[in-house]
Protein backbone atom coordinates (compact mmCIF):
# COMPACT_ATOMS: atom_id res chain seq x y z
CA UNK A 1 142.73 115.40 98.08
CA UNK A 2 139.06 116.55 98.61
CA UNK A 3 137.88 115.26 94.86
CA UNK A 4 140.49 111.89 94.94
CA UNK A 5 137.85 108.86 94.10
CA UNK A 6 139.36 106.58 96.82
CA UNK A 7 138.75 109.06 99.56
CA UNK A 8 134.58 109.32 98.12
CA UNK A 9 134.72 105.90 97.98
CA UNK A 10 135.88 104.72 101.58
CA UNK A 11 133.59 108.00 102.76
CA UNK A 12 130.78 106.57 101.10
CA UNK A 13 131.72 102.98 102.79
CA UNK A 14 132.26 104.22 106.36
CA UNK A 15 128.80 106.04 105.76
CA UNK A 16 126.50 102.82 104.50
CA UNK A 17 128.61 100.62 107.68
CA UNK A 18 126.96 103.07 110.16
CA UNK A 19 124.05 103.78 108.18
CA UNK A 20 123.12 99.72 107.83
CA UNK A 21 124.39 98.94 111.19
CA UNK A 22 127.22 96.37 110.33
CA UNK A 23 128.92 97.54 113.47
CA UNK A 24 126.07 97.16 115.75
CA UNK A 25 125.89 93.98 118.41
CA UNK A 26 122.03 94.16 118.44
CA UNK A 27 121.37 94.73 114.70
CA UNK A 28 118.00 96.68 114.33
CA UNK A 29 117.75 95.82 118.52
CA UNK A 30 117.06 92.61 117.72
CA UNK A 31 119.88 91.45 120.16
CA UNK A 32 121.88 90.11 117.27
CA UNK A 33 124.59 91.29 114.77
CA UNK A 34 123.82 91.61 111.40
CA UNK A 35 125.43 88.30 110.00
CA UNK A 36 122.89 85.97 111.76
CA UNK A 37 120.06 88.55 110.99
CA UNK A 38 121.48 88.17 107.32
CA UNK A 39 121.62 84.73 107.28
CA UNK A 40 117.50 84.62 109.20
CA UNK A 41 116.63 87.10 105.95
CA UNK A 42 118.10 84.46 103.64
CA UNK A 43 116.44 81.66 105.18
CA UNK A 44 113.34 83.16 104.68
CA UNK A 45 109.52 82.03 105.24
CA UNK A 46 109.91 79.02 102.26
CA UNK A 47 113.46 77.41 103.93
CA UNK A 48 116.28 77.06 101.81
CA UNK A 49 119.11 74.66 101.31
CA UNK A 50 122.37 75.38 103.28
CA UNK A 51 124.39 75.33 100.16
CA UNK A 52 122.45 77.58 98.50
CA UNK A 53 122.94 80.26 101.59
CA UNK A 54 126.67 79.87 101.72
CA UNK A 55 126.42 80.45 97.93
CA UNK A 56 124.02 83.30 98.22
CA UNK A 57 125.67 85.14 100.78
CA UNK A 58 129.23 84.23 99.76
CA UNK A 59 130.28 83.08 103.39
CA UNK A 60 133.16 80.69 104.63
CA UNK A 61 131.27 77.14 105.11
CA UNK A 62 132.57 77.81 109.14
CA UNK A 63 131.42 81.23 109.30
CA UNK A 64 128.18 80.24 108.04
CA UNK A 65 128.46 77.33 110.29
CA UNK A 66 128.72 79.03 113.38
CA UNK A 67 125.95 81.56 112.58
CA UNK A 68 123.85 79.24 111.39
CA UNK A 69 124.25 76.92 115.09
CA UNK A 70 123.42 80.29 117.14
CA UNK A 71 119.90 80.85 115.36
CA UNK A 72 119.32 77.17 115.73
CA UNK A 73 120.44 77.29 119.36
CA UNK A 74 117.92 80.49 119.91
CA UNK A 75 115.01 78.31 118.75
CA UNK A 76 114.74 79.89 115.24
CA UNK A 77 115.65 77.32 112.97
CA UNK A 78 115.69 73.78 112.56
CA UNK A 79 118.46 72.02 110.09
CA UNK A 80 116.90 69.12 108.43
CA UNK A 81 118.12 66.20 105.73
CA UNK A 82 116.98 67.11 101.82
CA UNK A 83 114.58 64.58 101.33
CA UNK A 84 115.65 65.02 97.35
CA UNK A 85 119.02 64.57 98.32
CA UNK A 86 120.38 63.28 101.69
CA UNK A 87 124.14 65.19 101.41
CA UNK A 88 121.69 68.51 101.86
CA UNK A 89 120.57 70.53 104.41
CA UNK A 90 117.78 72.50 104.46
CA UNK A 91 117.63 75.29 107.08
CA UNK A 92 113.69 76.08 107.80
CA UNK A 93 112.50 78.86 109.93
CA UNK A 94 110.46 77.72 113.70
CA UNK A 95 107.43 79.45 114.43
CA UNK A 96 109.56 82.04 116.67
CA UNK A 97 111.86 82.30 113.29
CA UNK A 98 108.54 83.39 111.32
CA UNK A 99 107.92 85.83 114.24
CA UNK A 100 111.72 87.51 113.75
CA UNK A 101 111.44 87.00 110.33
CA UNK A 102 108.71 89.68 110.20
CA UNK A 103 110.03 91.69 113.13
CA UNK A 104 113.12 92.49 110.50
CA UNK A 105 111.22 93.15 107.96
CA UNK A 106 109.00 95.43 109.79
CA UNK A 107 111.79 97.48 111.08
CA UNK A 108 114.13 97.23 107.74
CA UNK A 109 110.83 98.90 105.54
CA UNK A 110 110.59 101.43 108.37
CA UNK A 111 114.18 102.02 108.76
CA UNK A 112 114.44 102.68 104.88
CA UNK A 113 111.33 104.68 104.37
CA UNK A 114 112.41 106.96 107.39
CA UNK A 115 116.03 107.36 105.18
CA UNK A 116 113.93 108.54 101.95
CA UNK A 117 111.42 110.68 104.32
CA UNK A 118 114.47 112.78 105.16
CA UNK A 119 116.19 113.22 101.84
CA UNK A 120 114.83 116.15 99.65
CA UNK A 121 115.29 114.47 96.91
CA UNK A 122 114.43 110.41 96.82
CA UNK A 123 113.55 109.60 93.44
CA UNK A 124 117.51 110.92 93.10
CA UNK A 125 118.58 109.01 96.24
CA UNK A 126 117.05 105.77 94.85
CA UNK A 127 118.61 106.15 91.68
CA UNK A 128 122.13 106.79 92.43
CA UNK A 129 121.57 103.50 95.10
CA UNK A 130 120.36 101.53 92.15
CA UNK A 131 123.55 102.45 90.46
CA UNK A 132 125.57 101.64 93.29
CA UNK A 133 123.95 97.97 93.98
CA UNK A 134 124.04 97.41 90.09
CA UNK A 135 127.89 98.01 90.05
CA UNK A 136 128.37 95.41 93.34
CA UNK A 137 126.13 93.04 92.06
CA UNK A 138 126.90 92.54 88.49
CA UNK A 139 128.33 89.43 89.21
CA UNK A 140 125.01 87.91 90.65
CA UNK A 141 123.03 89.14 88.40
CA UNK A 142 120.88 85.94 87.41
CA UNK A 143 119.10 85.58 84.07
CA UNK A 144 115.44 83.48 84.74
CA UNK A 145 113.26 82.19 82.04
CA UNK A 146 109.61 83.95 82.96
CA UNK A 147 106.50 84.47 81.89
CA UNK A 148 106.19 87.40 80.08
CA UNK A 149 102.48 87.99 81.84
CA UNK A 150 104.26 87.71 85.47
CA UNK A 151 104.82 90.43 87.48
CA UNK A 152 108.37 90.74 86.87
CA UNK A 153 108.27 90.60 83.63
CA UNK A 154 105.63 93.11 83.01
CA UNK A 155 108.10 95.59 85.61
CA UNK A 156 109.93 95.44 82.68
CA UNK A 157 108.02 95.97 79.80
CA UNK A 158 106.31 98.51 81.40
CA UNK A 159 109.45 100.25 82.12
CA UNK A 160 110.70 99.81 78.37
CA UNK A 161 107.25 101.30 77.21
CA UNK A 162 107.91 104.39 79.06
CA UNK A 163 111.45 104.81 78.27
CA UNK A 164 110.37 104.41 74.24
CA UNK A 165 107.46 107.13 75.01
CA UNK A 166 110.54 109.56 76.42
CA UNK A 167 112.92 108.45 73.75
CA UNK A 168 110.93 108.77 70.57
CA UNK A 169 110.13 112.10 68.82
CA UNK A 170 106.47 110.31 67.87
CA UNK A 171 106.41 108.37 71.59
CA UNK A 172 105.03 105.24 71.96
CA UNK A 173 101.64 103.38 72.52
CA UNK A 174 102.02 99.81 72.80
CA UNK A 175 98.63 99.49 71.00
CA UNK A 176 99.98 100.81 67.85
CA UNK A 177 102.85 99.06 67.82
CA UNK A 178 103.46 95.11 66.04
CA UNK A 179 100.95 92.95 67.57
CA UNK A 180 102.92 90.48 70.29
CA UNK A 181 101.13 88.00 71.81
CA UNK A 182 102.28 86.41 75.68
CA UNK A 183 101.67 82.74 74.08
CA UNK A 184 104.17 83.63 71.43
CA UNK A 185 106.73 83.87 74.17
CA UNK A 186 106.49 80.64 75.91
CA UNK A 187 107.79 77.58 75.15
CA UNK A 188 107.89 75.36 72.81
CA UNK A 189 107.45 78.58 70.64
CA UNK A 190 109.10 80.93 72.63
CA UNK A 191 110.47 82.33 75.55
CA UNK A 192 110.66 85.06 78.03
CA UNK A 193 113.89 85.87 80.26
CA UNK A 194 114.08 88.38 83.46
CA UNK A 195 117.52 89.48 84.82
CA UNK A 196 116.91 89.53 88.32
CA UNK A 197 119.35 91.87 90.68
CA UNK A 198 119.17 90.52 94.02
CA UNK A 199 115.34 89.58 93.21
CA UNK A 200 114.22 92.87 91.27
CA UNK A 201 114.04 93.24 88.06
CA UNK A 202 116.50 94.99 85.86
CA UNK A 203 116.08 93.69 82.53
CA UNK A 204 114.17 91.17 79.70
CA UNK A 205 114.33 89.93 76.57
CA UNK A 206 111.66 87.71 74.51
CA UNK A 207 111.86 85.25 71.79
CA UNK A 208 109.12 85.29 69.49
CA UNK A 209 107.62 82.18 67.84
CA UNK A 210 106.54 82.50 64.47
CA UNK A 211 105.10 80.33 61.59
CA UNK A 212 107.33 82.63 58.66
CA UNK A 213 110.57 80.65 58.71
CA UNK A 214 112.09 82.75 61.62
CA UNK A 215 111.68 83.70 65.17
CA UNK A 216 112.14 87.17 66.65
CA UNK A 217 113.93 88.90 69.42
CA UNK A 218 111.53 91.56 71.17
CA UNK A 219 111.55 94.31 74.23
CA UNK A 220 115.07 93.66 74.66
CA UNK A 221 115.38 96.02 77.72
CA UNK A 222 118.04 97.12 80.80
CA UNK A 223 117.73 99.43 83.90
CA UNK A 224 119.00 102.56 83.46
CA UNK A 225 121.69 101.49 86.58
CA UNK A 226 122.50 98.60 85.42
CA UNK A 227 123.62 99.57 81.93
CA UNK A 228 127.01 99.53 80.84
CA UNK A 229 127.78 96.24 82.89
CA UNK A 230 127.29 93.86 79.89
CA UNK A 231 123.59 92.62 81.14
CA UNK A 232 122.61 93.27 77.33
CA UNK A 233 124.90 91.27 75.51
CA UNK A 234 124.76 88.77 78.21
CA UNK A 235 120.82 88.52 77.79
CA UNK A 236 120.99 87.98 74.17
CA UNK A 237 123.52 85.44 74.11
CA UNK A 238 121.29 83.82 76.00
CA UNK A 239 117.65 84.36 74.13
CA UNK A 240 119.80 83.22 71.05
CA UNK A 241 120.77 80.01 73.05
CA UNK A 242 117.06 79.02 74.15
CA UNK A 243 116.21 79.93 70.08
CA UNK A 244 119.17 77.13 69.29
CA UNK A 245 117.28 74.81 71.72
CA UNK A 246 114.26 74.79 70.20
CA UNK A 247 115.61 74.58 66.92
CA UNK A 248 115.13 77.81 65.63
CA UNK A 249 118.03 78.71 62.72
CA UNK A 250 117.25 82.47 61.72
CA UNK A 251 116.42 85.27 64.18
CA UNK A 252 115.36 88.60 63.27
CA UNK A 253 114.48 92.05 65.32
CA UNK A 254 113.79 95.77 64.04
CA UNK A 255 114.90 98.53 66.58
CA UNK A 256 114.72 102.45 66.03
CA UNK A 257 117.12 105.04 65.06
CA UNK A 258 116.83 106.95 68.28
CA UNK A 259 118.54 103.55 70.07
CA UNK A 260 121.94 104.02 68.94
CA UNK A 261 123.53 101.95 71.58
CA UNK A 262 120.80 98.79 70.73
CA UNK A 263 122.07 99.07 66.56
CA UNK A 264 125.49 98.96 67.90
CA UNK A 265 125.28 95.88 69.87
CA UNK A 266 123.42 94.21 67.40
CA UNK A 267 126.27 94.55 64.96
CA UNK A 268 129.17 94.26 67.63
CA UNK A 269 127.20 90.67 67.97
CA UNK A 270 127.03 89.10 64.59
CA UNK A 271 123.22 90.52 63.23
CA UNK A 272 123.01 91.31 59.54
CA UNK A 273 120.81 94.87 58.42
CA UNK A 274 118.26 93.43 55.90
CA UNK A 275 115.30 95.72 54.67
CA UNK A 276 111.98 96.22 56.17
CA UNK A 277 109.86 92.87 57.09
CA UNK A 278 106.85 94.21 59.08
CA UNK A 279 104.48 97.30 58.91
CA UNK A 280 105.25 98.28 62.64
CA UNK A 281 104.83 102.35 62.30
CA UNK A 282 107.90 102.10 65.00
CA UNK A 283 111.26 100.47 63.64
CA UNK A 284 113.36 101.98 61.30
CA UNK A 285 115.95 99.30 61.43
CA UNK A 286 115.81 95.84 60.39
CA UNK A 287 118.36 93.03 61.67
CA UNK A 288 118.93 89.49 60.77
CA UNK A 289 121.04 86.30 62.40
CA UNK A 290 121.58 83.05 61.60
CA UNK A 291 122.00 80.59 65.01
């Protein structure tokens, strides 16, 4: 009974319930549960339609009602028509909202760096939690066009570089590698996508413009937690549907023996093994797709 999954599983539920505070009437000592502090958090500084918090948080429209009332009734909000669209609502944080705003996220940083002070081993802890969110989140992951020189975007590379330095037997210096160019990757001759888990990063994939008759897939890349949840196939469905939209009709990549698991998807997916087509000292396989 001690190794059955279930009984892990609800341990490890009953533990992040009294760890997070879900229980708790004044959630951080804020003198509020944790739904309406949930709800303050997904407000946020910038405001944010009421729709898009129901959808967000997945919360009954009454629920969300009710919660919703009580932080306007304490002062820290203020419900206001869409000026875009009058069936909206937009739900804006009150100067006292800014000031509880930060007092959560004060205490939240605090409350989660005192959780990774105590573990002897955090790199670990943070990993298996990445895991863990991955697998609850899959379903909101959300793929965003970016550009490939913003911050999240170069999260990703950067972690892609390092993973290719581990994974080759030659490693991997970006400098030696294919030149690729940021304007190549934005439209009208490219693009650039992030897959955003609950606002960090955890994957990319870019679309290369060229002027040789085809475009190119490049630093198609996932999280180590979130792999094996689709969020690769699902990214290059869509690169290959922003190629379509800007009229792009043959795609080609080039990958390396030592990804196994990238050939395979490329073939599970429709792409075609053609011969070499570029003096990167990298690849050693060569793919092909007509969109």
């Amino acid at each position: 009974m001690y190794s059955d999954p279930v009984s892990r599983i609800r341990r490890f539920n009953r533990a992040v319930t009294t760890e997070t505070g879900v229980l708790d009437q004044s959630f951080l000592g804020r003198g509020r549960p944790i739904g309406a502090a949930r709800v303050l958090n997904a407000i946020g500084p910038a405001g944010r339609s009421v729709s898009d918090i129901r959808e967000a948080l997945e919360l009954d429209t009454g629920l969300l009602s009710r919660l919703l009332r009580g932080l306007e009734e304490e002062g820290l909000i203020a419900l206001v028509e869409d000026r875009r669209d009058r069936r909206r609502r937009i739900a804006a944080l009150t100067e006292a909202g800014h000031a509880e705003y930060a007092a959560y996220e004060r205490l939240s940083d605090d409350r989660a760096r005192l959780l990774l002070d105590r573990h002897p081993h955090p790199d670990r802890l943070l990993a298996a939690m990445d895991l863990v969110a991955s697998a609850l989140g899959r379903d909101r992951i959300e793929l965003r066009e970016a550009d490939p020189d913003s911050p999240a975007a170069l999260h990703c590379l950067e972690s892609y570089y390092a993973e290719l330095a581990a994974r080759f037997d030659m490693g991997f210096d970006p400098a030696r590698a294919a030149r690729l160019d940021a304007s190549d990757m934005r439209p009208p001759r490219g693009a650039f996508l992030v897959a955003l888990s609950d606002g960090l990063p955890s994957g990319c994939v870019g679309l290369k413009g060229t002027d040789k008759g085809y475009a190119e897939i490049k630093r198609l890349w996932t999280a180590p937690a979130a792999r094996g949840l689709g969020l690769a196939k699902r990214l290059m469905h869509e690169i290959e549907t922003r190629a379509r939209s800007l009229d792009v009709t043959t795609l080609r990549l080039d990958t390396n023996s030592a990804l196994p698991e990238a050939a395979q998807l490329y073939r599970r997916t429709g792409w075609t093994e053609i011969g070499r087509f570029n003096d990167d000292p990298y690849p050693d396989l060569f793919f092909e797709k007509r969109v």
